[in-house]
C-alpha atoms as a PDB file:
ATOM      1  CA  UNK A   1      -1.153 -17.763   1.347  1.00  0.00           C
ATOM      2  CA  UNK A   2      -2.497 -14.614   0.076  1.00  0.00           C
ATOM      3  CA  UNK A   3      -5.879 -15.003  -3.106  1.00  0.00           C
ATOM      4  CA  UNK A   4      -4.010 -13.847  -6.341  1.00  0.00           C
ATOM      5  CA  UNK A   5      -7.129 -11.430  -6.962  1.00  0.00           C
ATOM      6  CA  UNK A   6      -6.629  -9.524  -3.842  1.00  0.00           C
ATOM      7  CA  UNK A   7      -3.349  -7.607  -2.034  1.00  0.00           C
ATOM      8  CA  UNK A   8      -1.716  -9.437   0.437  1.00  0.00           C
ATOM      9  CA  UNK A   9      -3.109  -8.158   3.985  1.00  0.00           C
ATOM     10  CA  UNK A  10       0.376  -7.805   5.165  1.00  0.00           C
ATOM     11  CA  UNK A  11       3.251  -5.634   3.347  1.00  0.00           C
ATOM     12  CA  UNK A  12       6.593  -5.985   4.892  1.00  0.00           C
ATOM     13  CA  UNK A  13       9.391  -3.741   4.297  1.00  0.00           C
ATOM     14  CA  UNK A  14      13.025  -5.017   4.458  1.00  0.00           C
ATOM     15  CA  UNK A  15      15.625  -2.381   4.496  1.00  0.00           C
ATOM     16  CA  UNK A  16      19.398  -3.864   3.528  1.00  0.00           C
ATOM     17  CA  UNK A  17      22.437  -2.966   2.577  1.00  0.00           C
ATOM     18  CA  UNK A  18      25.367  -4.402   2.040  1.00  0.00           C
ATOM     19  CA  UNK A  19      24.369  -7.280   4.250  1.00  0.00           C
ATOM     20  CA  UNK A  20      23.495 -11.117   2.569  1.00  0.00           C
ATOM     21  CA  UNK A  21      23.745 -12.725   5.933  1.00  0.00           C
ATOM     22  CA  UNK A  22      21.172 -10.734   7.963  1.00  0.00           C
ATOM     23  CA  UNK A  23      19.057  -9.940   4.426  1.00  0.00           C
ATOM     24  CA  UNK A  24      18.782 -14.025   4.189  1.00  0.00           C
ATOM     25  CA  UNK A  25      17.953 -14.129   8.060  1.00  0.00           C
ATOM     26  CA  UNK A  26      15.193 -12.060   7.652  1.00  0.00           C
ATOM     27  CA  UNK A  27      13.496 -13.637   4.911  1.00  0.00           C
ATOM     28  CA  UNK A  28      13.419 -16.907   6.583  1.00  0.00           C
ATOM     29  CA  UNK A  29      12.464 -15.215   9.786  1.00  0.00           C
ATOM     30  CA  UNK A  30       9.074 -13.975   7.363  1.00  0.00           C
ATOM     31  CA  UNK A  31       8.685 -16.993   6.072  1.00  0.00           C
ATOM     32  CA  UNK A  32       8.580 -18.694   9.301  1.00  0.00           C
ATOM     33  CA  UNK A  33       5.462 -16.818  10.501  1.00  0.00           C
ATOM     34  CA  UNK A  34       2.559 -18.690  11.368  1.00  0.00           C
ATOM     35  CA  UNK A  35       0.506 -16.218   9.385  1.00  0.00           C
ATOM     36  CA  UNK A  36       1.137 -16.894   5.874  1.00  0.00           C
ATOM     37  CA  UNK A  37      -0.658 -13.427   4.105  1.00  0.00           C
ATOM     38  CA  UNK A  38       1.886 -11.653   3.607  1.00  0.00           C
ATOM     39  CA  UNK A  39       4.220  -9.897   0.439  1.00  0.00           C
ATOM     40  CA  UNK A  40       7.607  -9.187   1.665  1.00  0.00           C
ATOM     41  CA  UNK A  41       9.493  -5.258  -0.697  1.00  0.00           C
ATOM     42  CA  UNK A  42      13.216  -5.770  -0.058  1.00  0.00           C
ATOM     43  CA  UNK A  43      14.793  -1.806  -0.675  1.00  0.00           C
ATOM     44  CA  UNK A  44      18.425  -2.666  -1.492  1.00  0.00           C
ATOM     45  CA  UNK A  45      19.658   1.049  -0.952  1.00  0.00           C
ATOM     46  CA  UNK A  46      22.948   1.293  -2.243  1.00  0.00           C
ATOM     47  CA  UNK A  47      24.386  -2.235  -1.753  1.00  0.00           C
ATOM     48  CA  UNK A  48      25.543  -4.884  -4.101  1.00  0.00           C
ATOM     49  CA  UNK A  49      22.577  -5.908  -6.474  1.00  0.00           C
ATOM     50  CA  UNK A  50      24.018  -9.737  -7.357  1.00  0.00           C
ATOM     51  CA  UNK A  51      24.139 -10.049  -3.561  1.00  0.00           C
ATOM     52  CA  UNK A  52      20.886  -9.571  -2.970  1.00  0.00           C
ATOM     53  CA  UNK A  53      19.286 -10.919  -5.834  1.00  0.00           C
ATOM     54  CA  UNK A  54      21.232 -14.135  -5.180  1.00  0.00           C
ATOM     55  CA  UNK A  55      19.883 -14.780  -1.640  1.00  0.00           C
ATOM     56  CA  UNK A  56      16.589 -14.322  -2.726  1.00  0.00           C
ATOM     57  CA  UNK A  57      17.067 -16.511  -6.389  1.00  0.00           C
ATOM     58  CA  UNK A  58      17.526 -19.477  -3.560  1.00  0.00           C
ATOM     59  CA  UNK A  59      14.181 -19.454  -2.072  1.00  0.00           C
ATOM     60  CA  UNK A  60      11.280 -21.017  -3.818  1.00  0.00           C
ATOM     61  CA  UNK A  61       9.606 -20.334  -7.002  1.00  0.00           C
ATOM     62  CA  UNK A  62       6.474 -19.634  -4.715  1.00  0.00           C
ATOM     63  CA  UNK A  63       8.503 -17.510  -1.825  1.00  0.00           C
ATOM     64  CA  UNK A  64       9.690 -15.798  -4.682  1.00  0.00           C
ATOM     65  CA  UNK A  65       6.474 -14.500  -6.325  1.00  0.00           C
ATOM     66  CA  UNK A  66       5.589 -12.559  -3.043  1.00  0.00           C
ATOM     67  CA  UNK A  67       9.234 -10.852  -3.057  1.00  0.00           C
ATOM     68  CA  UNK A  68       9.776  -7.599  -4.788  1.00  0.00           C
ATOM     69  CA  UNK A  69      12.910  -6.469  -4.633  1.00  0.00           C
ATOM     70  CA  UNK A  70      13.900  -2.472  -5.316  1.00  0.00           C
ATOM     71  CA  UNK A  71      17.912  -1.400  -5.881  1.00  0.00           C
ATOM     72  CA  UNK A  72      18.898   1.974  -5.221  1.00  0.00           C
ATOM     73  CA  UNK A  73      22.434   2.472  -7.083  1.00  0.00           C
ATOM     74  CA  UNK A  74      23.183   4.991  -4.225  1.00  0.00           C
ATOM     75  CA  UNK A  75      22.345   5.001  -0.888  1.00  0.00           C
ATOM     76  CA  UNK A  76      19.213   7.394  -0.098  1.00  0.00           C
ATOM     77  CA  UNK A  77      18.846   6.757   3.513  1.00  0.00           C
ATOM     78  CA  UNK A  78      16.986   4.805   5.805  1.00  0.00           C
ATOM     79  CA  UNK A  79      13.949   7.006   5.430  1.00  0.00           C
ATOM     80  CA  UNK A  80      13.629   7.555   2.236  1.00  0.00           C
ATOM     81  CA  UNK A  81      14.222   3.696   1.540  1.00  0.00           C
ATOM     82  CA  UNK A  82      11.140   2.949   4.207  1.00  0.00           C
ATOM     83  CA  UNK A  83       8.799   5.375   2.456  1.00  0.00           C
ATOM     84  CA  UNK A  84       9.829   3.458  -1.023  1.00  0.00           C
ATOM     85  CA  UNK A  85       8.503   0.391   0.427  1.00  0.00           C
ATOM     86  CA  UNK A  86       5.833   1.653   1.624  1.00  0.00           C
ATOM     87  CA  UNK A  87       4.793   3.385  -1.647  1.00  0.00           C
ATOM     88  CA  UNK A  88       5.449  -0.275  -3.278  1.00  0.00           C
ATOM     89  CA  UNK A  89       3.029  -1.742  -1.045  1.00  0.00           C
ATOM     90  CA  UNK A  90      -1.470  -1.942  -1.483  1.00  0.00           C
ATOM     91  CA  UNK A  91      -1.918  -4.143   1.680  1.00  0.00           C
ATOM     92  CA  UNK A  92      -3.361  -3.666   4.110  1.00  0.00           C
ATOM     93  CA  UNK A  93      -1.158  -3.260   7.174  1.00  0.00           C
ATOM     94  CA  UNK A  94       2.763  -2.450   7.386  1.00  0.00           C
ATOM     95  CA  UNK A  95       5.414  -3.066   9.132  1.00  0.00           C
ATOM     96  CA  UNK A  96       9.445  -2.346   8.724  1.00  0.00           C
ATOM     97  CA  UNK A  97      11.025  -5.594   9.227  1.00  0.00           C
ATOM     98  CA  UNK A  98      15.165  -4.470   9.206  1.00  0.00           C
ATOM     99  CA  UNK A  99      17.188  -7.177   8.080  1.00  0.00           C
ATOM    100  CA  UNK A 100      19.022  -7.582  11.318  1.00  0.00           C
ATOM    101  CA  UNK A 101      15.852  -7.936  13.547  1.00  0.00           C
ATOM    102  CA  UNK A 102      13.790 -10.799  14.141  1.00  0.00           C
ATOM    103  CA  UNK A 103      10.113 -12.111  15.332  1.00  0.00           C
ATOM    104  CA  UNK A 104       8.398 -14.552  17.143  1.00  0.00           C
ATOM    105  CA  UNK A 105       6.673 -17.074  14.762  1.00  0.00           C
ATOM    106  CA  UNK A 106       3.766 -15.816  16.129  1.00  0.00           C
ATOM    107  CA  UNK A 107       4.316 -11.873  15.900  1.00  0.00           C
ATOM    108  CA  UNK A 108       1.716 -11.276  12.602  1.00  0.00           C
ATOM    109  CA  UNK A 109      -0.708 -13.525  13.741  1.00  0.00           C
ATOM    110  CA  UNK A 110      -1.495 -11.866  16.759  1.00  0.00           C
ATOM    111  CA  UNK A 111      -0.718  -8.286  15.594  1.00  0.00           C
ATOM    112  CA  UNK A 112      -2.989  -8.692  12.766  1.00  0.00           C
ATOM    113  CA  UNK A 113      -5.889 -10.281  15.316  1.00  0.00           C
ATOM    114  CA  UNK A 114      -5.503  -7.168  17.587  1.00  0.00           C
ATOM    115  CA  UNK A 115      -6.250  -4.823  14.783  1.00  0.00           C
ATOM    116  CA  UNK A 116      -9.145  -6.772  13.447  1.00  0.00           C
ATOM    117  CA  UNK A 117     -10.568  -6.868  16.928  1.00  0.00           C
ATOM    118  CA  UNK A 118     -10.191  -3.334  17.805  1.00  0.00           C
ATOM    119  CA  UNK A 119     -11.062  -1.111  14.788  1.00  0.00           C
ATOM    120  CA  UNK A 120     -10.226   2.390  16.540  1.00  0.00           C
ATOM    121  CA  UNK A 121      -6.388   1.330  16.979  1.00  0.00           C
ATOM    122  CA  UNK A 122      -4.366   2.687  14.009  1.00  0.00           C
ATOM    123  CA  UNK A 123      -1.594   0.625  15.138  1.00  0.00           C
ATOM    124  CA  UNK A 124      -0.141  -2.362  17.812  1.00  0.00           C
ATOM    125  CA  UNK A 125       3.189  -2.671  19.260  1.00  0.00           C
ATOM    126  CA  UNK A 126       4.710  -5.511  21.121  1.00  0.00           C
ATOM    127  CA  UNK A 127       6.373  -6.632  23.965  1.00  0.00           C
ATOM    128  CA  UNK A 128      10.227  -6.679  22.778  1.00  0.00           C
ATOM    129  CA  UNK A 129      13.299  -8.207  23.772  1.00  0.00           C
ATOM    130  CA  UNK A 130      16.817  -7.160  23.232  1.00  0.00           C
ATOM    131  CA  UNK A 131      18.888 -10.110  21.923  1.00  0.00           C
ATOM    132  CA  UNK A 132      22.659  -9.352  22.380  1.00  0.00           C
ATOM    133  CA  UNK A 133      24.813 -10.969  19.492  1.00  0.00           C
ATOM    134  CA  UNK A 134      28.625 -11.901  18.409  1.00  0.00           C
ATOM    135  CA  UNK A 135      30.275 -12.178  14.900  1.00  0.00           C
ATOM    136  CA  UNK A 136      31.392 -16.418  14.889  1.00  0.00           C
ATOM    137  CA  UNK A 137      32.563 -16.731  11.096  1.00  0.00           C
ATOM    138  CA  UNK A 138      30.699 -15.552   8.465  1.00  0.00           C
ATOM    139  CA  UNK A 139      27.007 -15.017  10.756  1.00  0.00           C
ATOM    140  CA  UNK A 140      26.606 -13.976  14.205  1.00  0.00           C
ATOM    141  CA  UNK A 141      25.063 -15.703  17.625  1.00  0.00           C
ATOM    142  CA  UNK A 142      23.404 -14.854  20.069  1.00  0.00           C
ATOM    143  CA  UNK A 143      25.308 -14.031  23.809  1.00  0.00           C
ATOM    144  CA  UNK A 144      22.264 -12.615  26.138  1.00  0.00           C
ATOM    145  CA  UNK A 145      19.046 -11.000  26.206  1.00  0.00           C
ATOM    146  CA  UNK A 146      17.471  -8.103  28.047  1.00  0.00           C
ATOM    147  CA  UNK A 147      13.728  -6.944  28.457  1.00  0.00           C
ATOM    148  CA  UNK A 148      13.135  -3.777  25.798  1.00  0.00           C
ATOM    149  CA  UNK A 149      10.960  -1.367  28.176  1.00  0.00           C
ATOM    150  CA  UNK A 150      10.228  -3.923  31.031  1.00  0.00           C
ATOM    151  CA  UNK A 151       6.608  -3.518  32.742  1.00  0.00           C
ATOM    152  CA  UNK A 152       5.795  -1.422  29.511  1.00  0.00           C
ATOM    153  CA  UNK A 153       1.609  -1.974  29.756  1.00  0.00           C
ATOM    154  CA  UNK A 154       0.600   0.617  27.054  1.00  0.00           C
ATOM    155  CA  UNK A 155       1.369   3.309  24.569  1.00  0.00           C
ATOM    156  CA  UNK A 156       0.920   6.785  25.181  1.00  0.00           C
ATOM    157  CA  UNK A 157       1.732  10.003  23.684  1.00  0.00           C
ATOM    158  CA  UNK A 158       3.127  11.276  26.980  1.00  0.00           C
ATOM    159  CA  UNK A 159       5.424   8.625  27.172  1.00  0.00           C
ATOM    160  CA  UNK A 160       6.859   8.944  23.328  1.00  0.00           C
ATOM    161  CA  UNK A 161       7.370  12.772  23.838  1.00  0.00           C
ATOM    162  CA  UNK A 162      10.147  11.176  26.406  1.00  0.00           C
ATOM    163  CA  UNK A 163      11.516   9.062  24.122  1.00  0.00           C
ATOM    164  CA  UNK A 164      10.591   5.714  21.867  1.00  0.00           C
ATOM    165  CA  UNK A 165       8.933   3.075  23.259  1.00  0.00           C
ATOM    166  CA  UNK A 166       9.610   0.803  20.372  1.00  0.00           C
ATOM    167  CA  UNK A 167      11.151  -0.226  17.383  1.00  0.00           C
ATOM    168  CA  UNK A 168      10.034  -1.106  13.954  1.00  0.00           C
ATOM    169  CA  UNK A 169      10.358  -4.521  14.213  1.00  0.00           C
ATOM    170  CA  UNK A 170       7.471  -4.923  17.064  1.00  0.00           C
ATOM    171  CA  UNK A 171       4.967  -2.375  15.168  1.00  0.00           C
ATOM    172  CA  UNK A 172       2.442  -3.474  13.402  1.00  0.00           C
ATOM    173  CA  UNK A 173       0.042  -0.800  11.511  1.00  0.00           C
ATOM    174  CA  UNK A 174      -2.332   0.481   8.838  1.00  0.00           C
ATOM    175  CA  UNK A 175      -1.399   1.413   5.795  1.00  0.00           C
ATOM    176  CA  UNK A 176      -3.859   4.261   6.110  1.00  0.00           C
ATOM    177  CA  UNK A 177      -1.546   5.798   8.642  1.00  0.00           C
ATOM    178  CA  UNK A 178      -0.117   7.560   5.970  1.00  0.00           C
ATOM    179  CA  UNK A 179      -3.017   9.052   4.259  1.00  0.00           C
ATOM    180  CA  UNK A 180      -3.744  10.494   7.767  1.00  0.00           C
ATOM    181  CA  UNK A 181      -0.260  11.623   8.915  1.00  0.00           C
ATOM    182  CA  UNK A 182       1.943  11.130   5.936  1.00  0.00           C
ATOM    183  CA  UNK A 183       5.441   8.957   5.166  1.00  0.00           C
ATOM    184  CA  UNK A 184       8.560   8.788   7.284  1.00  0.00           C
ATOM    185  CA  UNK A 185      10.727  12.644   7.101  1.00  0.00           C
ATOM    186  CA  UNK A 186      13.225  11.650   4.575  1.00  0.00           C
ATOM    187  CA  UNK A 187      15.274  14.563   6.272  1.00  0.00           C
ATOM    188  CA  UNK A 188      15.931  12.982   9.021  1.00  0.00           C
ATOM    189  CA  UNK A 189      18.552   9.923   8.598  1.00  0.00           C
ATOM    190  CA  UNK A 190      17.641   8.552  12.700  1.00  0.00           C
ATOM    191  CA  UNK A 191      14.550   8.792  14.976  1.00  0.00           C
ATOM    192  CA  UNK A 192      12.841   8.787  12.010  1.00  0.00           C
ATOM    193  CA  UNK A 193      10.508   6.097  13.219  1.00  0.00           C
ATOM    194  CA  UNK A 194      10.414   7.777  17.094  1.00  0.00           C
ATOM    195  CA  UNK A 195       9.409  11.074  14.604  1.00  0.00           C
ATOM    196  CA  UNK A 196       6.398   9.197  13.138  1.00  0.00           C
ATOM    197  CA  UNK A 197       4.849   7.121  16.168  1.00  0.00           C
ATOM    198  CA  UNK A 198       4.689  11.061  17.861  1.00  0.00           C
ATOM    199  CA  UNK A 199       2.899  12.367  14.693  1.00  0.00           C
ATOM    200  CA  UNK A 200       1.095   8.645  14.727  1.00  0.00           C
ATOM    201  CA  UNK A 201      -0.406   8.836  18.205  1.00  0.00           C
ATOM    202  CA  UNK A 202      -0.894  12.670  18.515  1.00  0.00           C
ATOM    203  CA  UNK A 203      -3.784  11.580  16.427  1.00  0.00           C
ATOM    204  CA  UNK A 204      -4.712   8.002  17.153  1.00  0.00           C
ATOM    205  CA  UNK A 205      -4.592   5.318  19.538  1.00  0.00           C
ATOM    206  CA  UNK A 206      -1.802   2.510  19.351  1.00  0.00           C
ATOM    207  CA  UNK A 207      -2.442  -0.708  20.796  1.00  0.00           C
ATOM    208  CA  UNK A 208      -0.392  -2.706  22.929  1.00  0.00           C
ATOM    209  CA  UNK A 209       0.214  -7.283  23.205  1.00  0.00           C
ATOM    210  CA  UNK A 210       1.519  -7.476  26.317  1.00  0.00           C
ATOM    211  CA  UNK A 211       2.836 -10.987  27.385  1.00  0.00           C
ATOM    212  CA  UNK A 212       5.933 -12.869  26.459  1.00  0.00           C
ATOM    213  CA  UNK A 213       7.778 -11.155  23.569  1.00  0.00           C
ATOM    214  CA  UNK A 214       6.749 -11.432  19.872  1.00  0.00           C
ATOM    215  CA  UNK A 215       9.942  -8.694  18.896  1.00  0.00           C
ATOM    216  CA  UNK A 216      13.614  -9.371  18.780  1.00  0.00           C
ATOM    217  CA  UNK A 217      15.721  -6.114  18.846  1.00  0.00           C
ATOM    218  CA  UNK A 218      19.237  -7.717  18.048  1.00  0.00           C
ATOM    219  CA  UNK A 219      22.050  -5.675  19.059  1.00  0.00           C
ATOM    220  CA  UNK A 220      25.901  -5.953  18.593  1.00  0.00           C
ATOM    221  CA  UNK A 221      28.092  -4.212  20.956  1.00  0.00           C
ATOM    222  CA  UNK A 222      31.673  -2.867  19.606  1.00  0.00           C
ATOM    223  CA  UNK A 223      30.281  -4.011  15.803  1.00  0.00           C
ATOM    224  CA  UNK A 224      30.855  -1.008  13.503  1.00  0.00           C
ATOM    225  CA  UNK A 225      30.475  -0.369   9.603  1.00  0.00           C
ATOM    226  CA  UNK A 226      27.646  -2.144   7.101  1.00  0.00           C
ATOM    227  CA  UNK A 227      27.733  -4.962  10.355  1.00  0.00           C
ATOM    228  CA  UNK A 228      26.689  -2.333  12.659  1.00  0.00           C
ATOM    229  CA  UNK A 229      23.547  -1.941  14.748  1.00  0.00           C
ATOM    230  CA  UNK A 230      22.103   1.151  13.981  1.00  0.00           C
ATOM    231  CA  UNK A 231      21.770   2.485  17.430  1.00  0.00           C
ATOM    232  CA  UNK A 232      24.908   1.918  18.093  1.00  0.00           C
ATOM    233  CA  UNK A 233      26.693   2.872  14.934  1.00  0.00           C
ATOM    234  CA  UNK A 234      24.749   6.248  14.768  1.00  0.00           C
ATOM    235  CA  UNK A 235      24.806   7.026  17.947  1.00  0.00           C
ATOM    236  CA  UNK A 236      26.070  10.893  17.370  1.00  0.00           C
ATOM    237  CA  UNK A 237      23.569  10.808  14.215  1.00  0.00           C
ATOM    238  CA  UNK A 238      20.508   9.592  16.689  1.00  0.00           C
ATOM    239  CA  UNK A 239      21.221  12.151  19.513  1.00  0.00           C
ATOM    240  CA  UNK A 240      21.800  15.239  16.468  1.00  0.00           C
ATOM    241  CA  UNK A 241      18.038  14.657  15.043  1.00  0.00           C
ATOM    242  CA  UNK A 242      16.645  13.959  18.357  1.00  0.00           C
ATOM    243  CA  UNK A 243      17.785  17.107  19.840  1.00  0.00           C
ATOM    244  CA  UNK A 244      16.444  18.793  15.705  1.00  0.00           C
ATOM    245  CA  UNK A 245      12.876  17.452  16.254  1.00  0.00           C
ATOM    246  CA  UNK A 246      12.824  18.740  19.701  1.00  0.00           C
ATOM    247  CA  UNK A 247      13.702  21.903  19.026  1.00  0.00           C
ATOM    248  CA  UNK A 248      11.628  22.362  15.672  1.00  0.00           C
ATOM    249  CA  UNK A 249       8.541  21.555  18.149  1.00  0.00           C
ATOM    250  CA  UNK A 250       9.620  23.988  20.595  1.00  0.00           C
ATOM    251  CA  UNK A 251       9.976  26.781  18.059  1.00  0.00           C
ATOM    252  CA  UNK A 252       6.907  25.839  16.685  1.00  0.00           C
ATOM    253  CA  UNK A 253       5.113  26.097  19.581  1.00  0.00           C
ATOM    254  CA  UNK A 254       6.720  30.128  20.839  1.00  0.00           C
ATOM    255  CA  UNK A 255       5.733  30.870  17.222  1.00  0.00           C
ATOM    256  CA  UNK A 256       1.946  30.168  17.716  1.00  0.00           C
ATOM    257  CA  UNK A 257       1.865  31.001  21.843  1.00  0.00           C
ATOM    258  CA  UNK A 258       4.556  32.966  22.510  1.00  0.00           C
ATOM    259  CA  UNK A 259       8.134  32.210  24.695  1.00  0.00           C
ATOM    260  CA  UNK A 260       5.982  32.619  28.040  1.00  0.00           C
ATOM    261  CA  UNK A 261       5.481  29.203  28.969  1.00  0.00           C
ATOM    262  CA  UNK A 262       9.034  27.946  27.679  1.00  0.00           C
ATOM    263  CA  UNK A 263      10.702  30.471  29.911  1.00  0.00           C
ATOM    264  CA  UNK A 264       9.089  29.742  32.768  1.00  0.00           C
ATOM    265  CA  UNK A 265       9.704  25.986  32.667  1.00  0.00           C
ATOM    266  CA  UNK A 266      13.172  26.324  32.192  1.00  0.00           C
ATOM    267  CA  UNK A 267      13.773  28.407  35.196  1.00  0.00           C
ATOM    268  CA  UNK A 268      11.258  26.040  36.983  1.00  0.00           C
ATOM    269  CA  UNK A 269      13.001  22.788  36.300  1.00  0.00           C
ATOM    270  CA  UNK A 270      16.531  24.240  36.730  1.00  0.00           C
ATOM    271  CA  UNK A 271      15.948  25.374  40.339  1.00  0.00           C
ATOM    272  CA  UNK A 272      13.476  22.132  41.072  1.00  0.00           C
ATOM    273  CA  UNK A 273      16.241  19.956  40.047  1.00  0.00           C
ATOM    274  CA  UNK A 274      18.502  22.008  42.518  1.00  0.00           C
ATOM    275  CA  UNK A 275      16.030  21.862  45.112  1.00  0.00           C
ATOM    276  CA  UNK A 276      15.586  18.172  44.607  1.00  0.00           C
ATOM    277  CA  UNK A 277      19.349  17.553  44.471  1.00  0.00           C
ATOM    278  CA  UNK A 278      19.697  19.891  47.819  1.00  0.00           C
ATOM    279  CA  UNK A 279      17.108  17.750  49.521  1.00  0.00           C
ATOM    280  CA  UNK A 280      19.425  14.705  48.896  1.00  0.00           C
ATOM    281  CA  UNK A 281      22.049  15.731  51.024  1.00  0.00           C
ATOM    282  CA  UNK A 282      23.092  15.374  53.959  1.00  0.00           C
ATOM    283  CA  UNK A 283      22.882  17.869  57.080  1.00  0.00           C
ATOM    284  CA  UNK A 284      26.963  18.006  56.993  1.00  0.00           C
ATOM    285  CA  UNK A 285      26.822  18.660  53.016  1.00  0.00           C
ATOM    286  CA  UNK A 286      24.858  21.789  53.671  1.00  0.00           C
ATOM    287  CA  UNK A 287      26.821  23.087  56.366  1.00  0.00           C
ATOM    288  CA  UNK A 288      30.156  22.182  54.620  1.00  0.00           C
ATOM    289  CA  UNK A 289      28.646  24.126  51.480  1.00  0.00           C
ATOM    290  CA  UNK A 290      27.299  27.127  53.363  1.00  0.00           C
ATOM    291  CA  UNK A 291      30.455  27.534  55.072  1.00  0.00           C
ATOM    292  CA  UNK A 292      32.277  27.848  52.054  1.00  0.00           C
ATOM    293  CA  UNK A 293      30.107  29.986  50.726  1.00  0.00           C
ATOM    294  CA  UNK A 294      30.257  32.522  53.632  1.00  0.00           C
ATOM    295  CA  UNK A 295      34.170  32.302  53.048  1.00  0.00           C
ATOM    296  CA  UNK A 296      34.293  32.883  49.694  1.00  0.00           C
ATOM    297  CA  UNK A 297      32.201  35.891  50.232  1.00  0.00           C
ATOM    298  CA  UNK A 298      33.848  37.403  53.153  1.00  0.00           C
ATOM    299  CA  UNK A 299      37.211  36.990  50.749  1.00  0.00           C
ATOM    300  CA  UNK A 300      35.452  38.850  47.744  1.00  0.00           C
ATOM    301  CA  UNK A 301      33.979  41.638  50.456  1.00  0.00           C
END
C-alpha cells in the first residue's frame, strides 16, 4: 500500500465506456498485482455514470480511496481521455491499463524493478500475449492465445517507424515522459499510442522484460459496437491516421531537406521490388512474359 504523505509510485489509467463487465475486470485485474503501490484514474468518457460508479461502490472502502473516477458527459476520444488521466495523476510512473486488457500478477512488480535498476530507460515494455475471447452470457471467455511479436528481444526506433511493437497494456513508463515529449495527440482518435512511443524513443531508450508474458492483449473477433476490440472495430480509423502520421513526417522532412531523397527512394523501391519479384520466377515465366511482350509490340508496330 502506498504512505498517505507521498503519491502512489504507480498511476494507472483506465479508459471505459459503456462497458461494466470489462471496467470491473480490470479493477480486479489491478488489484490482483503483487505490487500493491499503486492509485488506479478511471476516465468514464461518455458512458453511463451509475454504471460505473456502481462497479466501483462494490469494492472496498480501502480499494476505493485509491480510485478516482472522472465522467465525461460526451465522448472526447481515446486520446484526449488518456491525457486526462494522465494530467490526474503525481506518481511516479504510468501506464494505460484499457478496461478490456489484462496482466500478469506480476506485470508492475517487475516493470517497476526494471526502471529502478536502469535509470537511463524512460520506459519498459513486455513480452505480450494475444488472448482470443467469446461473448458466453453477460462476460466473455477465453478461446486461444497467440504470441504478440514472437522472438521480439528489444525496442528500437527502427523497428516502431515499421509499425508498433506494443500496446498500452505491456508499457510501463515515467511520468516525466511528458515533460520531455508531451501528452498523447488528441487529434488523432487511433495509433495514438504507436504516435507517442516514436516521439518516446526518438529521444530515449525503452527497455525490454523478455521471458514468459506479463501482458494480455485480449481480442474478440466478429465483436462490434461498445463490445468491440479496438483494433478490430477501428480498423478503417487505425489504417486513416497511420497513413496521416506518415505522411505529416514525410512532408516534414521535404520541407526542411528538400523532395531529393523521397524521390529517389520511391523509384528505388518500386523497381527493387520488381527486380526482387522477377528474380522469383521461373525460367518459363520469363520467357512466357517476354514473348508476350514482343507480341504485343509487334501488334502496336
Amino acid at each position: 500500500m502506498s504512505d498517505e504523505t507521498q503519491p502512489a509510485r504507480v498511476g494507472v489509467v483506465i479508459r471505459t465506456k459503456s462497458r461494466p463487465w470489462f471496467l470491473s475486470r480490470a479493477l480486479q485485474d489491478v488489484i490482483a498485482q503483487d505490487f500493491g503501490d499503486w492509485v488506479v484514474c478511471v476516465v468514464n468518457d461518455g458512458g453511463d455514470p451509475v454504471a460505473v460508479d456502481s462497479r466501483v461502490a462494490a469494492l472496498p472502502a480501502d480499494v476505493r480511496a485509491r480510485i478516482t473516477v472522472r465522467h465525461n458527459a460526451q465522448a472526447t476520444g481515446r486520446s484526449a481521455a488518456a491525457n486526462q488521466g494522465v494530467r490526474a495523476l503525481e506518481t511516479e510512473f504510468v501506464v494505460l491499463h484499457d478496461d478490456d486488457d489484462l496482466w500478469h500478477a506480476a506485470f508492475l512488480s517487475r516493470t517497476v524493478a526494471h526502471l529502478d535498476a536502469n535509470a537511463a530507460d524512460i520506459g519498459v515494455m513486455t513480452v505480450t500475449e494475444i488472448i482470443y475471447e467469446r461473448q458466453e452470457g453477460d462476460g466473455f471467455v477465453e478461446t486461444g492465445r497467440t504470441p504478440f511479436w514472437p522472438g521480439l528481444t528489444e525496442i528500437t526506433y527502427a523497428d516502431l517507424l515499421q509499425v508498433n511493437r506494443a500496446v498500452p497494456i505491456s508499457y510501463l513508463y515515467r511520468r516525466s515522459l511528458h515533460d520531455s515529449v508531451g501528452f498523447y495527440r488528441e487529434d488523432l482518435h487511433a495509433v495514438e499510442d504507436w504516435e507517442f512511443n516514436l516521439r518516446a524513443a526518438a529521444r530515449h531508450h525503452i527497455g525490454f522484460i523478455g521471458g514468459s508474458p506479463l501482458a494480455f492483449w485480449m481480442q474478440r473477433h466478429g465483436v462490434e459496437g461498445e463490445l468491440g476490440n479496438s483494433m478490430f472495430a477501428l480498423a478503417a480509423e487505425h489504417d486513416h491516421y497511420d497513413s496521416l502520421v506518415r505522411d505529416e513526417a514525410l512532408r516534414a522532412y521535404v520541407a526542411e531537406n528538400g523532395p531529393g531523397l523521397a524521390l529517389y527512394l520511391t523509384r528505388f523501391i518500386q523497381e527493387e521490388l520488381s527486380r526482387q519479384l522477377d528474380e522469383r520466377r521461373t525460367i518459363g515465366q520469363r520467357v512466357t512474359t517476354r514473348v508476350r511482350d514482343w507480341r504485343r509490340s509487334r501488334r502496336t508496330a
